[in-house]
PDB file of N, CA and C in Angstrom:
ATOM      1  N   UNK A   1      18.030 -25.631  50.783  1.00  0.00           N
ATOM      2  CA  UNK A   1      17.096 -26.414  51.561  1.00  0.00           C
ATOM      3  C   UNK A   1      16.228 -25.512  52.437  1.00  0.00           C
ATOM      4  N   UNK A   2      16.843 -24.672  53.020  1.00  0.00           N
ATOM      5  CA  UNK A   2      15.632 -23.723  53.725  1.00  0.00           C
ATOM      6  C   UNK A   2      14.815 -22.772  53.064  1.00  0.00           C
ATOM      7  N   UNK A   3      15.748 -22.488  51.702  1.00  0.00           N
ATOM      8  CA  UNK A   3      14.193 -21.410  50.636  1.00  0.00           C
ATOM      9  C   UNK A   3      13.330 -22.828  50.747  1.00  0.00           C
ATOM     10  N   UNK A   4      13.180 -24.170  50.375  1.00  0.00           N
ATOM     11  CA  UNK A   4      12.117 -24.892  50.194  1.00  0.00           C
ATOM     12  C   UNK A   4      11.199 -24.741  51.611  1.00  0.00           C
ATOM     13  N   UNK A   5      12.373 -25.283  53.088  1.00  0.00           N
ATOM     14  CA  UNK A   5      11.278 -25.429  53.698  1.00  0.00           C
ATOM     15  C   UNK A   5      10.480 -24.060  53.525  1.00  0.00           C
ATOM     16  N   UNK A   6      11.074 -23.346  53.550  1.00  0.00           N
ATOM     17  CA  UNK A   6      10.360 -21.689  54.094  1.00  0.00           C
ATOM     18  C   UNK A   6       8.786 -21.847  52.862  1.00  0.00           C
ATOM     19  N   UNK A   7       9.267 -21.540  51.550  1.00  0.00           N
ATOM     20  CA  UNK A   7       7.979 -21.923  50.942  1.00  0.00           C
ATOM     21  C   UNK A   7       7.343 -23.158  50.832  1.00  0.00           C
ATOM     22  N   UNK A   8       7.343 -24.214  51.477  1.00  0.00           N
ATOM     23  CA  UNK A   8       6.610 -24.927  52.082  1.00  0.00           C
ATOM     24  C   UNK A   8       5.862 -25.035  52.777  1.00  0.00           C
ATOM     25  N   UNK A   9       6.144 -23.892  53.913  1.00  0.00           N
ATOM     26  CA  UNK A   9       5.333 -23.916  55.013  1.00  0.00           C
ATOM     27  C   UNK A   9       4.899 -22.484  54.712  1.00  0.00           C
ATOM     28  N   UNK A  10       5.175 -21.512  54.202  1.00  0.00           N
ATOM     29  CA  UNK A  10       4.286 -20.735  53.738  1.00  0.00           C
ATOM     30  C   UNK A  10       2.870 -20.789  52.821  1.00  0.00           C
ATOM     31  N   UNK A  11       2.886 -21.905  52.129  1.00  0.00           N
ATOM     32  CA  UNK A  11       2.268 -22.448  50.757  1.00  0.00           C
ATOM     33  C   UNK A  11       0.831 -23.043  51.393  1.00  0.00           C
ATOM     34  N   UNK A  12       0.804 -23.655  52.223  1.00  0.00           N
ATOM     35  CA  UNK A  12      -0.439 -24.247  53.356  1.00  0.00           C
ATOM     36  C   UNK A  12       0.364 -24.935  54.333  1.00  0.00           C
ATOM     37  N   UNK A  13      -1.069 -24.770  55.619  1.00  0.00           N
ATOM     38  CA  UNK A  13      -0.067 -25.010  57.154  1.00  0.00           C
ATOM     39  C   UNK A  13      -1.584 -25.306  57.258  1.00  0.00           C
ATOM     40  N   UNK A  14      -1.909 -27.245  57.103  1.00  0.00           N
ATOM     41  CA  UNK A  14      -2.883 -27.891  57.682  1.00  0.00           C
ATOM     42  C   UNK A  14      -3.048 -27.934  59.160  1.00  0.00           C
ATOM     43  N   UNK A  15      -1.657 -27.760  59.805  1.00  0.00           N
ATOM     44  CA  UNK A  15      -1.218 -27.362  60.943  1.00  0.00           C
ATOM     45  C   UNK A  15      -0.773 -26.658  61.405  1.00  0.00           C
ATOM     46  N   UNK A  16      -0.904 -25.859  62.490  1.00  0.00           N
ATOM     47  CA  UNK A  16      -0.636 -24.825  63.171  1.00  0.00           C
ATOM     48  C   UNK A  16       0.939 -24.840  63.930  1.00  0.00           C
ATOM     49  N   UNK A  17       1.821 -23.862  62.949  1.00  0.00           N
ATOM     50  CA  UNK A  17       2.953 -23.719  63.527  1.00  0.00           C
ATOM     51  C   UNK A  17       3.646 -24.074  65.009  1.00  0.00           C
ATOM     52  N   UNK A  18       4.519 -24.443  65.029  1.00  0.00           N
ATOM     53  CA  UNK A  18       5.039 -24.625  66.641  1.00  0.00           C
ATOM     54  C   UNK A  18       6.159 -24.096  67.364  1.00  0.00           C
ATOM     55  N   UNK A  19       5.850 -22.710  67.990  1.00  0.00           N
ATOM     56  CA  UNK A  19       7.253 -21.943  68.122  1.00  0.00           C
ATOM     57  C   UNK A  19       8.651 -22.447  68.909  1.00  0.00           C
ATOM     58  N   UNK A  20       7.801 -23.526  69.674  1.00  0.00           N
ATOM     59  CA  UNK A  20       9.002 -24.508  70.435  1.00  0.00           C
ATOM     60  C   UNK A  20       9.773 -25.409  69.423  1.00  0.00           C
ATOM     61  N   UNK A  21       9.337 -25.851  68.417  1.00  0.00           N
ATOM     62  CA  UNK A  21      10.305 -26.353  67.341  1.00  0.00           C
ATOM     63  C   UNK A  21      11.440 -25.572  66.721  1.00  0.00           C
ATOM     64  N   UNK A  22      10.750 -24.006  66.536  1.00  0.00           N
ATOM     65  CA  UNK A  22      11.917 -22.906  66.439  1.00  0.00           C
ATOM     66  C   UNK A  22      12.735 -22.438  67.034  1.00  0.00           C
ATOM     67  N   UNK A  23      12.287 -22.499  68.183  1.00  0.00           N
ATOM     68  CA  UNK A  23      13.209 -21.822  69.406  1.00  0.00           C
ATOM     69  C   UNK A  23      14.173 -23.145  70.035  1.00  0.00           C
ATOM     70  N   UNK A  24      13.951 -24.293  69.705  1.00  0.00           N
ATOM     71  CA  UNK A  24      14.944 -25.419  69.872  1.00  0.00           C
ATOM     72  C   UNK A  24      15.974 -25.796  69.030  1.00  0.00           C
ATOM     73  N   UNK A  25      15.243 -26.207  67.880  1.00  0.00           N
ATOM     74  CA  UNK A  25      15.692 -26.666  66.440  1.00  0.00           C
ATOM     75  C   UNK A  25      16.819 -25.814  65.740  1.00  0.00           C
ATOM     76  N   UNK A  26      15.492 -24.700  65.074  1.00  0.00           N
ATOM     77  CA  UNK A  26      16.067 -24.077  64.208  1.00  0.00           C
ATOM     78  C   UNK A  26      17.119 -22.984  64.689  1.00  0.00           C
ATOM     79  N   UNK A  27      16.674 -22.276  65.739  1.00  0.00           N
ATOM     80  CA  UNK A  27      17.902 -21.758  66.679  1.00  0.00           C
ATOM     81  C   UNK A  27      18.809 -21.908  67.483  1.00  0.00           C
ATOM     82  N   UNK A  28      18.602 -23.834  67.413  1.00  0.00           N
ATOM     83  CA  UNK A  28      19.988 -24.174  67.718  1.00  0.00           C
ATOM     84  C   UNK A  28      20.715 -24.552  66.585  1.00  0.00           C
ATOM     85  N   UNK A  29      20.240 -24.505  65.387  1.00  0.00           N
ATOM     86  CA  UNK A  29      20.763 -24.946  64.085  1.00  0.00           C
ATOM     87  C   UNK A  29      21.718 -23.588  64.077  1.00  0.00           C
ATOM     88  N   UNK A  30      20.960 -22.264  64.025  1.00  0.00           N
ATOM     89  CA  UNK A  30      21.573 -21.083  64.129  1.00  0.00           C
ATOM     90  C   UNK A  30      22.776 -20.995  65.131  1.00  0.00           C
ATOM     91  N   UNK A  31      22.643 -21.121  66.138  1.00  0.00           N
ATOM     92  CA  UNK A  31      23.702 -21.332  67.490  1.00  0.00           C
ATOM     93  C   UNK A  31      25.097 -21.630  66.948  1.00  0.00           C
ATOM     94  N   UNK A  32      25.296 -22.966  66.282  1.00  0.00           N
ATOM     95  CA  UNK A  32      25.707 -23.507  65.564  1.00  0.00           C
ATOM     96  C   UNK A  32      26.659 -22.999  64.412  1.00  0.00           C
ATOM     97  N   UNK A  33      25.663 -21.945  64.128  1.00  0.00           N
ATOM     98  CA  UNK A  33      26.566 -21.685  62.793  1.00  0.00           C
ATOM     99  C   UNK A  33      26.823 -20.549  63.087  1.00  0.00           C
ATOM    100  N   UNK A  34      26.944 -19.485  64.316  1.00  0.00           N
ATOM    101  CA  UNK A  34      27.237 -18.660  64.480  1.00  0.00           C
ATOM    102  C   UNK A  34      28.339 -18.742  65.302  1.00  0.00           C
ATOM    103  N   UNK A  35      28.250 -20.174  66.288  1.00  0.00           N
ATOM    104  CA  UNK A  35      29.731 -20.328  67.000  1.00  0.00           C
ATOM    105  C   UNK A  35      30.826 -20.636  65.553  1.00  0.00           C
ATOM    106  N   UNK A  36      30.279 -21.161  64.747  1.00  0.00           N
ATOM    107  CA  UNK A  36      31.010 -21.869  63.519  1.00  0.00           C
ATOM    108  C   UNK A  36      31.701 -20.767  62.978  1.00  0.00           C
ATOM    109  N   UNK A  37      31.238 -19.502  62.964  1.00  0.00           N
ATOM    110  CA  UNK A  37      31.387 -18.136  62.052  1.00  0.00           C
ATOM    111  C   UNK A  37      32.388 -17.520  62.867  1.00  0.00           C
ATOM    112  N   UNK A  38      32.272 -17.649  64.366  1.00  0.00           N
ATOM    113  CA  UNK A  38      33.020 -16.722  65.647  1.00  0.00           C
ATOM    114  C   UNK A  38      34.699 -18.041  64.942  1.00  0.00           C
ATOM    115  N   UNK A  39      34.545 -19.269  64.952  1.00  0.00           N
ATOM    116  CA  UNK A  39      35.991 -20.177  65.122  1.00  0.00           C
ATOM    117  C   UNK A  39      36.420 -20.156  63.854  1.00  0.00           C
ATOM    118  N   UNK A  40      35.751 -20.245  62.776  1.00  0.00           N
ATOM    119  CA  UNK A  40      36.380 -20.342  61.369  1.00  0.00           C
ATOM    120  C   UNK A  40      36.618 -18.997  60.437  1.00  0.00           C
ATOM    121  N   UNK A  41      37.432 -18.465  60.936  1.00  0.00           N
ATOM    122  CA  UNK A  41      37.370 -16.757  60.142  1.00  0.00           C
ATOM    123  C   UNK A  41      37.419 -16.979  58.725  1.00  0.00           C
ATOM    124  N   UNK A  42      38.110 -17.609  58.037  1.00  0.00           N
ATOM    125  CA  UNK A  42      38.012 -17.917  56.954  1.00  0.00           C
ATOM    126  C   UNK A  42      36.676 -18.216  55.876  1.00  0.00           C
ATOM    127  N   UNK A  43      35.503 -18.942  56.708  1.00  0.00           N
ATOM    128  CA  UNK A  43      34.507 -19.757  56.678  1.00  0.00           C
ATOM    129  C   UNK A  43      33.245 -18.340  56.842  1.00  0.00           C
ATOM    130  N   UNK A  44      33.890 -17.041  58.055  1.00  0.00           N
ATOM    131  CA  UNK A  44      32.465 -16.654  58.735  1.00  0.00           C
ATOM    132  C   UNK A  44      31.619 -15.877  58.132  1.00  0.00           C
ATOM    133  N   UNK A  45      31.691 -15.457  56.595  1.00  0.00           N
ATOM    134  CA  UNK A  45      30.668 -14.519  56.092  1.00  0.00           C
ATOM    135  C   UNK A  45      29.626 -16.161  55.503  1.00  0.00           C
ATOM    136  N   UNK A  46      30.043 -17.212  55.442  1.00  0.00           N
ATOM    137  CA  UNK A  46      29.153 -18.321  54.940  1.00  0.00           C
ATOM    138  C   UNK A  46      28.286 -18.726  56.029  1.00  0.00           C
ATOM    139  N   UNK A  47      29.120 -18.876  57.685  1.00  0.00           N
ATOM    140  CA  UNK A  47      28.111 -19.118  58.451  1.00  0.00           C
ATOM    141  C   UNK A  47      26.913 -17.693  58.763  1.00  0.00           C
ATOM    142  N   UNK A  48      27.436 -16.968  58.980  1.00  0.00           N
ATOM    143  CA  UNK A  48      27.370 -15.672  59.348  1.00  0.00           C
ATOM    144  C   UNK A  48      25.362 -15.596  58.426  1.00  0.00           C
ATOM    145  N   UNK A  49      25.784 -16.079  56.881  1.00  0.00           N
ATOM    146  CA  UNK A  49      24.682 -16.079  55.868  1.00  0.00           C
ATOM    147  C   UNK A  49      23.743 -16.864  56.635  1.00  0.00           C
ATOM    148  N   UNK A  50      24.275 -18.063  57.039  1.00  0.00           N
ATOM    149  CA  UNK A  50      23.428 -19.367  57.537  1.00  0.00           C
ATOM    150  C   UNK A  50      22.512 -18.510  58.166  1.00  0.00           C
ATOM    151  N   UNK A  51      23.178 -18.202  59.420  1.00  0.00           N
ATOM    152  CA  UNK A  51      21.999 -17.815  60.787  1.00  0.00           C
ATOM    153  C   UNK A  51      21.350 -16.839  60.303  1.00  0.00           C
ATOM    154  N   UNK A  52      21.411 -16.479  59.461  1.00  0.00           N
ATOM    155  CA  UNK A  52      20.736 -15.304  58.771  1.00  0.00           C
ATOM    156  C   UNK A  52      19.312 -16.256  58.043  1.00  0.00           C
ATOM    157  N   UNK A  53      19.518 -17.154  57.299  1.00  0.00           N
ATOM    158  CA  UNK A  53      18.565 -17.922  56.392  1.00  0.00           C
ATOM    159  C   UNK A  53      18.020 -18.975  57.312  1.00  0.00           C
ATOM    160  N   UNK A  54      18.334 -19.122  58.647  1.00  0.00           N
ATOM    161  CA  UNK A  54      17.753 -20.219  59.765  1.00  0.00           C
ATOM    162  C   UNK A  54      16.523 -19.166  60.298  1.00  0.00           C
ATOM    163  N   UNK A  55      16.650 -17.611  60.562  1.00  0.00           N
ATOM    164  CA  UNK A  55      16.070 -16.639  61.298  1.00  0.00           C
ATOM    165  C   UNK A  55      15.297 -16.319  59.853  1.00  0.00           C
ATOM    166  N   UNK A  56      15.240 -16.060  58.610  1.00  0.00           N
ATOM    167  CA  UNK A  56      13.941 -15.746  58.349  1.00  0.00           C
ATOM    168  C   UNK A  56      12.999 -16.874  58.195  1.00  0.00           C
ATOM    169  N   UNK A  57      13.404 -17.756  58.405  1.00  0.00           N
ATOM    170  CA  UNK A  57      11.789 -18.814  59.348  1.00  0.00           C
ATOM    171  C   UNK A  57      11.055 -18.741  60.085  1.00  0.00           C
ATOM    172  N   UNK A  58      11.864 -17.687  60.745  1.00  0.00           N
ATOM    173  CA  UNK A  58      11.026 -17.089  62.135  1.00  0.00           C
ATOM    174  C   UNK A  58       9.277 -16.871  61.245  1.00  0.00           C
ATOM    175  N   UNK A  59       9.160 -15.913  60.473  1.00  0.00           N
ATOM    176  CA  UNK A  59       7.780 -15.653  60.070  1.00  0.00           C
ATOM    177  C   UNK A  59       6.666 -16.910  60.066  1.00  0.00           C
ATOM    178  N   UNK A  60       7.620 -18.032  59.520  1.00  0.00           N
ATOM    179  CA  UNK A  60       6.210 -19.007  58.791  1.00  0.00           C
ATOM    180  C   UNK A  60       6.101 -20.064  60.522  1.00  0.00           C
ATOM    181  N   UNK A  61       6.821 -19.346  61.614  1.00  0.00           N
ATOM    182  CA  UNK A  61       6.470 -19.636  62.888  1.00  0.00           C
ATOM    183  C   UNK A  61       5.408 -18.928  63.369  1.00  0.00           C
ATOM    184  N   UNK A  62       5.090 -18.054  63.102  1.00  0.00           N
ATOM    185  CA  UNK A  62       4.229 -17.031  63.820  1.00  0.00           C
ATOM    186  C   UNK A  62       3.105 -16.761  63.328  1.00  0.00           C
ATOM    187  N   UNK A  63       2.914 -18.016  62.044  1.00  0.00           N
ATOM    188  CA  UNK A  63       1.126 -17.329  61.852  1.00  0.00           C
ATOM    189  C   UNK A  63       0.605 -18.504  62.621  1.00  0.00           C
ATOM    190  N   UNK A  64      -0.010 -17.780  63.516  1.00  0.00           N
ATOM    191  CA  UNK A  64      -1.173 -18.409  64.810  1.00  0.00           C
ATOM    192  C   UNK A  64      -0.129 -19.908  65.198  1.00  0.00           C
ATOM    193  N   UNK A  65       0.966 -19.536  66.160  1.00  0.00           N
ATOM    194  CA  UNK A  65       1.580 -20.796  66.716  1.00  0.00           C
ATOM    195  C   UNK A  65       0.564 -21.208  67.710  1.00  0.00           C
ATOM    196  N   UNK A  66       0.440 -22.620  67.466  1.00  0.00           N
ATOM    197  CA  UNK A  66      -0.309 -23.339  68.883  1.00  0.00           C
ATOM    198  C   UNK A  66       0.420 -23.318  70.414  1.00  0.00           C
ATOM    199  N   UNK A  67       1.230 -22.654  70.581  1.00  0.00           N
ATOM    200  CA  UNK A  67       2.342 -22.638  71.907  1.00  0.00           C
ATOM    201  C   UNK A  67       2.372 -21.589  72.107  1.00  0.00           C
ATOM    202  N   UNK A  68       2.053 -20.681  71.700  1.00  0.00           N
ATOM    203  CA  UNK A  68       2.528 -18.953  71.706  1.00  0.00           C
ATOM    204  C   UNK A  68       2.558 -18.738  73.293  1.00  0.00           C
ATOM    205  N   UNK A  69       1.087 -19.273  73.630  1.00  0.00           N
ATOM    206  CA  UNK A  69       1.422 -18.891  75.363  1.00  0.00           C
ATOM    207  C   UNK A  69       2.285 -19.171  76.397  1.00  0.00           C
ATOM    208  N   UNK A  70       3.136 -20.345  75.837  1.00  0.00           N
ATOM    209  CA  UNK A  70       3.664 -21.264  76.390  1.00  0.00           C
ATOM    210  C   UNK A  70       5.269 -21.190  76.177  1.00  0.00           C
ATOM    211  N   UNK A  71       5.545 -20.221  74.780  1.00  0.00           N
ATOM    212  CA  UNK A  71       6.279 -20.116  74.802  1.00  0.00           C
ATOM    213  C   UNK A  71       7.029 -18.632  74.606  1.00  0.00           C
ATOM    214  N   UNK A  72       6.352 -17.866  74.353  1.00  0.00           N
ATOM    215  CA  UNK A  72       6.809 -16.553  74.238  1.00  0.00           C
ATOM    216  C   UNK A  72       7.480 -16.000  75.467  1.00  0.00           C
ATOM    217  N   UNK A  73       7.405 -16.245  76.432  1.00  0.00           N
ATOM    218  CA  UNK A  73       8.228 -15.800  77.635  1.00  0.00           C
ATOM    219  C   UNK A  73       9.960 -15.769  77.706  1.00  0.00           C
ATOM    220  N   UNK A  74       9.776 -17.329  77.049  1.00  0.00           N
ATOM    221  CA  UNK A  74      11.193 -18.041  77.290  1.00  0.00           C
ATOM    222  C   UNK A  74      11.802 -17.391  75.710  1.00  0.00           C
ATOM    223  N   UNK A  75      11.246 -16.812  74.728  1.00  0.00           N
ATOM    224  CA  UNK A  75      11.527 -16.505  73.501  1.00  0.00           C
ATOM    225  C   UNK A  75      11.468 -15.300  73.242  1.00  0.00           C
ATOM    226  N   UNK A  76      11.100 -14.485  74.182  1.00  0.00           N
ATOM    227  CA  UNK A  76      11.436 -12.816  74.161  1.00  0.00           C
ATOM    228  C   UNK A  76      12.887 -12.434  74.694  1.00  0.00           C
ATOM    229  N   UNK A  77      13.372 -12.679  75.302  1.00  0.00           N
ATOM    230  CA  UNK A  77      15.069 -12.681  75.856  1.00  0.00           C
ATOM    231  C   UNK A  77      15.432 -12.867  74.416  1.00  0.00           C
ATOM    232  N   UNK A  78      15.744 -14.257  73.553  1.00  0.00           N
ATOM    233  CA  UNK A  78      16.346 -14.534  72.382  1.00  0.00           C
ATOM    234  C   UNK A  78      16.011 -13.443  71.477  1.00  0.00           C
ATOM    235  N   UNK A  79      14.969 -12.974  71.211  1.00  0.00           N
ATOM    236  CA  UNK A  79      14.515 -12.029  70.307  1.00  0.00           C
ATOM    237  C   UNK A  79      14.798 -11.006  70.510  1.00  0.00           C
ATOM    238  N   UNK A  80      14.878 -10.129  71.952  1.00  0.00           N
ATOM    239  CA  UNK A  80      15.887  -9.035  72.554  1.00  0.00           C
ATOM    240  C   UNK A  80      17.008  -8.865  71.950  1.00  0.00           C
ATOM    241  N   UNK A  81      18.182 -10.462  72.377  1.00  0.00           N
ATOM    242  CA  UNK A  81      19.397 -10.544  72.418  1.00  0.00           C
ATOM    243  C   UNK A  81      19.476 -10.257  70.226  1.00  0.00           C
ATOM    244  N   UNK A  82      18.718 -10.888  69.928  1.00  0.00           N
ATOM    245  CA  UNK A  82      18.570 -10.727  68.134  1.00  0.00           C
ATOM    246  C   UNK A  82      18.755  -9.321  67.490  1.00  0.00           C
ATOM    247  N   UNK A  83      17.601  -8.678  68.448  1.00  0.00           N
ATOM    248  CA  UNK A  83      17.607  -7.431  68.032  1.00  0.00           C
ATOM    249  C   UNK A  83      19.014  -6.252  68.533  1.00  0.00           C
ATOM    250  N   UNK A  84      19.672  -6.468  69.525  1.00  0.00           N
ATOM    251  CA  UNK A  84      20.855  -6.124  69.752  1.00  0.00           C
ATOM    252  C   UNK A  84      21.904  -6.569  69.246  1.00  0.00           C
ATOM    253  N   UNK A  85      22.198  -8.071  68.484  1.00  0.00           N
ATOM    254  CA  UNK A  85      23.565  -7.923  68.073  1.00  0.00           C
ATOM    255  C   UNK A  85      23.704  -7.338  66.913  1.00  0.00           C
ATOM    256  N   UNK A  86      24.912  -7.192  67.494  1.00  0.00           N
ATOM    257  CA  UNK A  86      25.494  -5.922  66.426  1.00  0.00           C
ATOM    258  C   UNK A  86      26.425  -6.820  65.259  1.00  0.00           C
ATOM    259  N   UNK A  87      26.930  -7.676  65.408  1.00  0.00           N
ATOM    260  CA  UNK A  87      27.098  -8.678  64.131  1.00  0.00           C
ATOM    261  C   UNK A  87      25.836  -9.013  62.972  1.00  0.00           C
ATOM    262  N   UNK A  88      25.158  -8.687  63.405  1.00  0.00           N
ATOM    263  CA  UNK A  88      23.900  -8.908  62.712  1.00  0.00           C
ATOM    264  C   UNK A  88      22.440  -8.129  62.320  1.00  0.00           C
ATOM    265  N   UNK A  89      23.021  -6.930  61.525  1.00  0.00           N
ATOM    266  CA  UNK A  89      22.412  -5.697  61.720  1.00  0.00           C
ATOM    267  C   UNK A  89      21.001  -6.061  61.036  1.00  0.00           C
ATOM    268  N   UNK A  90      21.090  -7.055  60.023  1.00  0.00           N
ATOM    269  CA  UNK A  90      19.473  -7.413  59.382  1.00  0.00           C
ATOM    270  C   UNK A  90      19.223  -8.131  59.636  1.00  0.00           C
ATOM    271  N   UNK A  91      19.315  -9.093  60.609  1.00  0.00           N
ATOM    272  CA  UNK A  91      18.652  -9.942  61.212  1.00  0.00           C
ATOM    273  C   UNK A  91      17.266  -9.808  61.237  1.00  0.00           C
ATOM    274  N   UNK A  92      16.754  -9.479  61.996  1.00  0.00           N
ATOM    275  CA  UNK A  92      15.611  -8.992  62.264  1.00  0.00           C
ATOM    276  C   UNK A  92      14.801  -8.055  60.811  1.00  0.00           C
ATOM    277  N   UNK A  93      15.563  -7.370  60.320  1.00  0.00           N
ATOM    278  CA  UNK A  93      14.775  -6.894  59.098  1.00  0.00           C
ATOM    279  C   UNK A  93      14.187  -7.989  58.177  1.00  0.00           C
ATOM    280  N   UNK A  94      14.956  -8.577  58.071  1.00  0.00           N
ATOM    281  CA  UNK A  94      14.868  -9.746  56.974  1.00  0.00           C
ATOM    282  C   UNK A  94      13.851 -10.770  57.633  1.00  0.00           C
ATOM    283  N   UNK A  95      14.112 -11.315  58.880  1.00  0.00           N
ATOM    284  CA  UNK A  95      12.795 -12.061  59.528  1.00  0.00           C
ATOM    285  C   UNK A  95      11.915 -11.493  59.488  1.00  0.00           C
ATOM    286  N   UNK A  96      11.420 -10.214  60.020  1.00  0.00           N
ATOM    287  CA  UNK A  96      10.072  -9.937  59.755  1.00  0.00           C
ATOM    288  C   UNK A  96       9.466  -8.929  58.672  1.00  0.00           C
ATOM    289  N   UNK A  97      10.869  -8.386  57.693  1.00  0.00           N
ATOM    290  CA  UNK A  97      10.041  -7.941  56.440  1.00  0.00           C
ATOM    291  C   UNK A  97      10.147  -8.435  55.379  1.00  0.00           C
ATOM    292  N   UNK A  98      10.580  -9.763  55.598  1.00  0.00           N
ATOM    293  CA  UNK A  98      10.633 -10.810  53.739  1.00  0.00           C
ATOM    294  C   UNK A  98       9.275 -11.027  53.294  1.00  0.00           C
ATOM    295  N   UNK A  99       8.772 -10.868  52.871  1.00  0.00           N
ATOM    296  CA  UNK A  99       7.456 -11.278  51.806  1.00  0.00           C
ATOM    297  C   UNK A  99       7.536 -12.190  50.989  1.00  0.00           C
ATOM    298  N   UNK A 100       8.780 -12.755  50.618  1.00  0.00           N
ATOM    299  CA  UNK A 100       8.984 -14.333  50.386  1.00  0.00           C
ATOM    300  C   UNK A 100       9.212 -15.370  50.511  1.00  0.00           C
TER     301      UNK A 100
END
């Protein structure tokens, strides 16, 4: 379900992305599956994948968000904290160098 949305909203965006939908939604969807990954050891390389495939959405957020000003303040801390964990060494590679 998220390869669709992702090429969905890569494919045409009649509308202009909304980074507050990401930074609520989809990273609390992530939240989620990363507390899910910390309680279910059994379960955590599946959640572990999740927050991984919730975060490369990040991209099809960022071409020209209508909020950017509004919200990048409150969304640089999260993106800090992203780029430091250490559970999650491609995080960040994969959000901003997928080309698909």
């Amino acid at each position: 379900m998220l390869s669709t949305m992702k090429s969905a909203s890569m494919a045409a965006q009649p509308q202009r992305p909304n980074l507050a939908f990401f930074q609520t939604e989809i990273l609390g969807m992530a939240r989620i599956c990363d507390r899910l990954a910390v309680a279910r050891s059994k379960e955590r390389l599946f959640f572990q994948a999740s927050v991984i495939d919730f975060w490369r959405l990040f991209p099809c957020f960022c071409k020209a968000p209508s909020d950017l000003q509004f919200i990048l303040p409150s969304l640089t801390s999260t993106l800090a904290k992203a780029l430091e964990d250490k559970r999650y060494p491609v995080l960040v590679v994969r959000s901003i160098g997928d080309k698909s």
